[in-house]
N, C-alpha and C. Protein backbone atom coordinates (compact mmCIF):
# COMPACT_ATOMS: atom_id res chain seq x y z
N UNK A 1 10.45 -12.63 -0.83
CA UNK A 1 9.30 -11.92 -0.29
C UNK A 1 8.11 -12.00 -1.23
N UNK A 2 8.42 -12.35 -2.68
CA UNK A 2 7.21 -11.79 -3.25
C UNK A 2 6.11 -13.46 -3.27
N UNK A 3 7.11 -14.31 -2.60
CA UNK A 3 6.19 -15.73 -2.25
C UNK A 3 4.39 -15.36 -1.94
N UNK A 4 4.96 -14.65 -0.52
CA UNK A 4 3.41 -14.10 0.12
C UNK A 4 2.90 -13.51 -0.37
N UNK A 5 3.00 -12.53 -0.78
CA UNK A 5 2.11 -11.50 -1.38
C UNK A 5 1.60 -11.89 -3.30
N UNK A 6 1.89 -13.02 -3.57
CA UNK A 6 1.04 -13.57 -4.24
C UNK A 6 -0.04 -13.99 -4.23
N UNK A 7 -0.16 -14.23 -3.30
CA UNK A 7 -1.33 -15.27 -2.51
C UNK A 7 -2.22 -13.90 -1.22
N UNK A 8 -2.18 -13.06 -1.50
CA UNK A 8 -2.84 -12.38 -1.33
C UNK A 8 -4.49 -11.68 -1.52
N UNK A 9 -5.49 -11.99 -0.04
CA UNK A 9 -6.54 -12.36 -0.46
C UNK A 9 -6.73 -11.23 -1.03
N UNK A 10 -8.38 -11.07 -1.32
CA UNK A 10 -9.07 -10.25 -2.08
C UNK A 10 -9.08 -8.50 -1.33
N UNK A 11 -9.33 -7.47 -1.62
CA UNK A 11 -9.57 -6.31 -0.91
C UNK A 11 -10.79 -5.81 -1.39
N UNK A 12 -11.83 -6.49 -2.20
CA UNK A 12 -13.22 -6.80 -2.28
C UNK A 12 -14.05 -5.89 -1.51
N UNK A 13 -13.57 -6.18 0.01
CA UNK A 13 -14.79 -6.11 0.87
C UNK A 13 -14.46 -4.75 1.50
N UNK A 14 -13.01 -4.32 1.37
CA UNK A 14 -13.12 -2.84 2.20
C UNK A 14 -13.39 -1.47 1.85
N UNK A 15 -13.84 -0.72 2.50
CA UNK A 15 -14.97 0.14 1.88
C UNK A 15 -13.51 1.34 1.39
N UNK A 16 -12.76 1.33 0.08
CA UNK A 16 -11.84 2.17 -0.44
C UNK A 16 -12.51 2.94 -1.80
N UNK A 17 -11.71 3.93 -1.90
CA UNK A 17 -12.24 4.86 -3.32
C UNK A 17 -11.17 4.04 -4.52
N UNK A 18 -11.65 4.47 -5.71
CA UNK A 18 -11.10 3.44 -6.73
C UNK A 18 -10.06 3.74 -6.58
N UNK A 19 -9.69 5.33 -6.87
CA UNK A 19 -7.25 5.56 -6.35
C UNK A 19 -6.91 5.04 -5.51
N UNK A 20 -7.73 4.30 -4.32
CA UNK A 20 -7.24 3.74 -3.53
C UNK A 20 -6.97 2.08 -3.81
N UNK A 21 -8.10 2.00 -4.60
CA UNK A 21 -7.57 0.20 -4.71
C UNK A 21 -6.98 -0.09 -5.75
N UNK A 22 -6.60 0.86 -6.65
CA UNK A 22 -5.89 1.48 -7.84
C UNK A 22 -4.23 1.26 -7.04
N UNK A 23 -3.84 1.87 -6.57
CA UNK A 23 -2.45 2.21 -5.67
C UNK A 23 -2.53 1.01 -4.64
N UNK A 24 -3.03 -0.30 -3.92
CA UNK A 24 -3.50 -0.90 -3.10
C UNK A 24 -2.83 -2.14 -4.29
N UNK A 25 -3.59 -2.25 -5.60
CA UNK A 25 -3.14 -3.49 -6.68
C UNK A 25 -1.74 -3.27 -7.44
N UNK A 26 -1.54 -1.93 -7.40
CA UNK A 26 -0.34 -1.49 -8.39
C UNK A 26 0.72 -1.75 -7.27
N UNK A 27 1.22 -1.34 -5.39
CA UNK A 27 1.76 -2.23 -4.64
C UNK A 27 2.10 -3.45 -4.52
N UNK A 28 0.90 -4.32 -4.60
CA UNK A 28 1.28 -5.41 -4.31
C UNK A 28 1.70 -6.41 -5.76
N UNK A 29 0.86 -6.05 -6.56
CA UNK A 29 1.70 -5.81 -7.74
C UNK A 29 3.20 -5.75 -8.20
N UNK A 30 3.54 -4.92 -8.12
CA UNK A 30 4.81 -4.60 -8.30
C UNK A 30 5.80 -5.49 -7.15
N UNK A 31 5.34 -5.84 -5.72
CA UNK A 31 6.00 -6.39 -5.20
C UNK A 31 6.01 -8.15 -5.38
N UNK A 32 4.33 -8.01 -5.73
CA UNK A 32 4.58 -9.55 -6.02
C UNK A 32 5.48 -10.08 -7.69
N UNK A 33 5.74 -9.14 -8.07
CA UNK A 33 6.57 -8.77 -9.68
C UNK A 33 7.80 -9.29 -9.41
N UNK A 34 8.19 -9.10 -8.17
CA UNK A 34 9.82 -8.78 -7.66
C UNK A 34 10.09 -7.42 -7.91
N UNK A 35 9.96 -7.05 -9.14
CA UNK A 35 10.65 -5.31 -9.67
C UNK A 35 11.28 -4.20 -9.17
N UNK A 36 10.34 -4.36 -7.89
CA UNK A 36 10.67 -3.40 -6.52
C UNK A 36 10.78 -4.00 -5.35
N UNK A 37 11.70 -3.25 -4.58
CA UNK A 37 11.16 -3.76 -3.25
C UNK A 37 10.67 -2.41 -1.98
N UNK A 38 10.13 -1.54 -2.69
CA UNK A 38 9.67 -0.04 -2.22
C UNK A 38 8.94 0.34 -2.82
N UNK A 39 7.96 1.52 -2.25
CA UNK A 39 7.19 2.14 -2.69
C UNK A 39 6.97 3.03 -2.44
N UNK A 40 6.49 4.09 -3.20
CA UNK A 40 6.06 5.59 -3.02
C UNK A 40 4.83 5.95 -3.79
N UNK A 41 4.13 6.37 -3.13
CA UNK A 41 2.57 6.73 -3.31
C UNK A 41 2.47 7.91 -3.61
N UNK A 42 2.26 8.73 -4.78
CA UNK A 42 1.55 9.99 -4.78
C UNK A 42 0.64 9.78 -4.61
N UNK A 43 -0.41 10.83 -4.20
CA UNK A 43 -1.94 11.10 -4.62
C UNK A 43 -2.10 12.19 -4.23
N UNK A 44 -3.10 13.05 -4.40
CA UNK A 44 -3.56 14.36 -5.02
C UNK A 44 -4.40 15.00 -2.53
N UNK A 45 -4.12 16.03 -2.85
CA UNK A 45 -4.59 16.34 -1.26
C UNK A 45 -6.65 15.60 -1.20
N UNK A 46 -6.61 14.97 -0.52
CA UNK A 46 -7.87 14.40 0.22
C UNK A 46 -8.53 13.64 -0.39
N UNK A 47 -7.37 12.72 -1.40
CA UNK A 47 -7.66 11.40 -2.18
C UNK A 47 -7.41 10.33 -1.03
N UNK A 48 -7.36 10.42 0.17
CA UNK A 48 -6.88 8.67 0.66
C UNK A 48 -5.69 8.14 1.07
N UNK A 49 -4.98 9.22 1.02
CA UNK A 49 -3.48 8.31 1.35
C UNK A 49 -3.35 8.08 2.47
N UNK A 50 -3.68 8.31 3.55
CA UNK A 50 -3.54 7.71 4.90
C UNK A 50 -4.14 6.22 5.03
N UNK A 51 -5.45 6.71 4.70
CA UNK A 51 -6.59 5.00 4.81
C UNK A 51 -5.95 4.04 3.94
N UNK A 52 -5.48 4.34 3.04
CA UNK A 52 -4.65 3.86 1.48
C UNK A 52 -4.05 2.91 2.67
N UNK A 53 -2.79 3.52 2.84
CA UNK A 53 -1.09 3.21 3.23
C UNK A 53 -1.63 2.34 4.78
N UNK A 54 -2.63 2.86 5.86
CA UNK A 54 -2.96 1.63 6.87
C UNK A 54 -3.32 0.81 6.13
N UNK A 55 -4.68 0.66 5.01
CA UNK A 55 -4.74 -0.57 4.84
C UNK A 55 -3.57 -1.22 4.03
N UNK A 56 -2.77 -1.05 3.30
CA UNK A 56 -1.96 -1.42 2.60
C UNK A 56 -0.95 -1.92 3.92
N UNK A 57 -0.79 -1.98 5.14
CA UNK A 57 -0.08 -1.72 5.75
C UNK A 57 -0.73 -2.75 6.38
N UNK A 58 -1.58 -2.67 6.94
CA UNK A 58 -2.02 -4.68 7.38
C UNK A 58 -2.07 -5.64 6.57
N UNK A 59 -2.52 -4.91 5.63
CA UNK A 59 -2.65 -6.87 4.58
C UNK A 59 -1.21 -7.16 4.61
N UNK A 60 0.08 -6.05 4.10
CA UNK A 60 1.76 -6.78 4.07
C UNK A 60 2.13 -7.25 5.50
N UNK A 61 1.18 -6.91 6.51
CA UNK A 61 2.10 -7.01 8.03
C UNK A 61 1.19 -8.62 7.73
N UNK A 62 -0.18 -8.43 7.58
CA UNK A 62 -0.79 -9.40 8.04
C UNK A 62 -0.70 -10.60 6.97
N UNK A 63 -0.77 -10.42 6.04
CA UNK A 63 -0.95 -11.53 4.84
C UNK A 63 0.39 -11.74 3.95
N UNK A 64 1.13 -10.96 3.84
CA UNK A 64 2.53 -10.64 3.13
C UNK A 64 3.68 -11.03 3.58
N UNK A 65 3.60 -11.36 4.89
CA UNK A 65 5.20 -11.29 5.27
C UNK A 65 6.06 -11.02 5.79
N UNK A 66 5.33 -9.82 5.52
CA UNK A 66 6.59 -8.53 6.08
C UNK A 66 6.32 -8.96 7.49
N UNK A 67 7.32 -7.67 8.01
CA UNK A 67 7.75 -7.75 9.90
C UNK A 67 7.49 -5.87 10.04
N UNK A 68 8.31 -5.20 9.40
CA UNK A 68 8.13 -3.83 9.94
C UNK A 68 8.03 -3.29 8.56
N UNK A 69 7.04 -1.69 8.35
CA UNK A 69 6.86 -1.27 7.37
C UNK A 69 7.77 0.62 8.10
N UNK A 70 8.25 0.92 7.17
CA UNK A 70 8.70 2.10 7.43
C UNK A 70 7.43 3.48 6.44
N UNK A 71 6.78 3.98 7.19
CA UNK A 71 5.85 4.94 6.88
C UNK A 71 6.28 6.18 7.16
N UNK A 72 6.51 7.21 5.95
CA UNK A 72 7.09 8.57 6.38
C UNK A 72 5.98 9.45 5.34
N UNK A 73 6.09 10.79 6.63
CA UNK A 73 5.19 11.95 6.38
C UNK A 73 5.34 12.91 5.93
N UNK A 74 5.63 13.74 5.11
CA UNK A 74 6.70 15.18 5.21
C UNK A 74 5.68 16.26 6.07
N UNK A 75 5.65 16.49 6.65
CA UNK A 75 5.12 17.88 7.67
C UNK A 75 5.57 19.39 7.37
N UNK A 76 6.09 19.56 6.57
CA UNK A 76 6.98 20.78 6.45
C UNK A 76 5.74 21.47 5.75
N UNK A 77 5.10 22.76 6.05
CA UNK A 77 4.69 23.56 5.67
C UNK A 77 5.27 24.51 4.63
N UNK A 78 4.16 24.71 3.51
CA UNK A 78 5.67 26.09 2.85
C UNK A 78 5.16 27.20 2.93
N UNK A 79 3.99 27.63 4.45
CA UNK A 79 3.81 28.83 4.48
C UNK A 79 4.25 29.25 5.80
């Protein structure tokens, strides 16, 4: 897998905050590493992680390789 995502174009042009293209290079990164083959994203409440994880989520569907990405939410309130 980590063939494709070497060759992975630029993310230059999309309009992200730096934690986002911060967590966006450290992904593909690590996958194009081999090291991992998963990932888990912290970030802080109303840093980006949604816009983050779609775009991160087309370039691997679209440019990477991949076939299906598994995206999970926790919803659980603790009030």
């Amino acid at each position: 897998m980590a063939g494709k995502v070497l060759d992975m174009p630029d993310f230059g042009h999309y309009s992200l905050r730096p934690a986002q293209r911060v967590s966006i290079a450290e992904i593909e990164g690590s996958l194009a590493a081999g090291t991992h083959s998963r990932s888990l994203v912290q970030m802080a409440t109303g840093a980006g992680k949604t816009r983050m994880a779609v775009t991160e989520a087309y370039r691997l569907l679209q440019f990477g390789g991949f076939n299906r990405i598994l995206f999970l939410v926790d919803r659980k309130q603790p009030w």
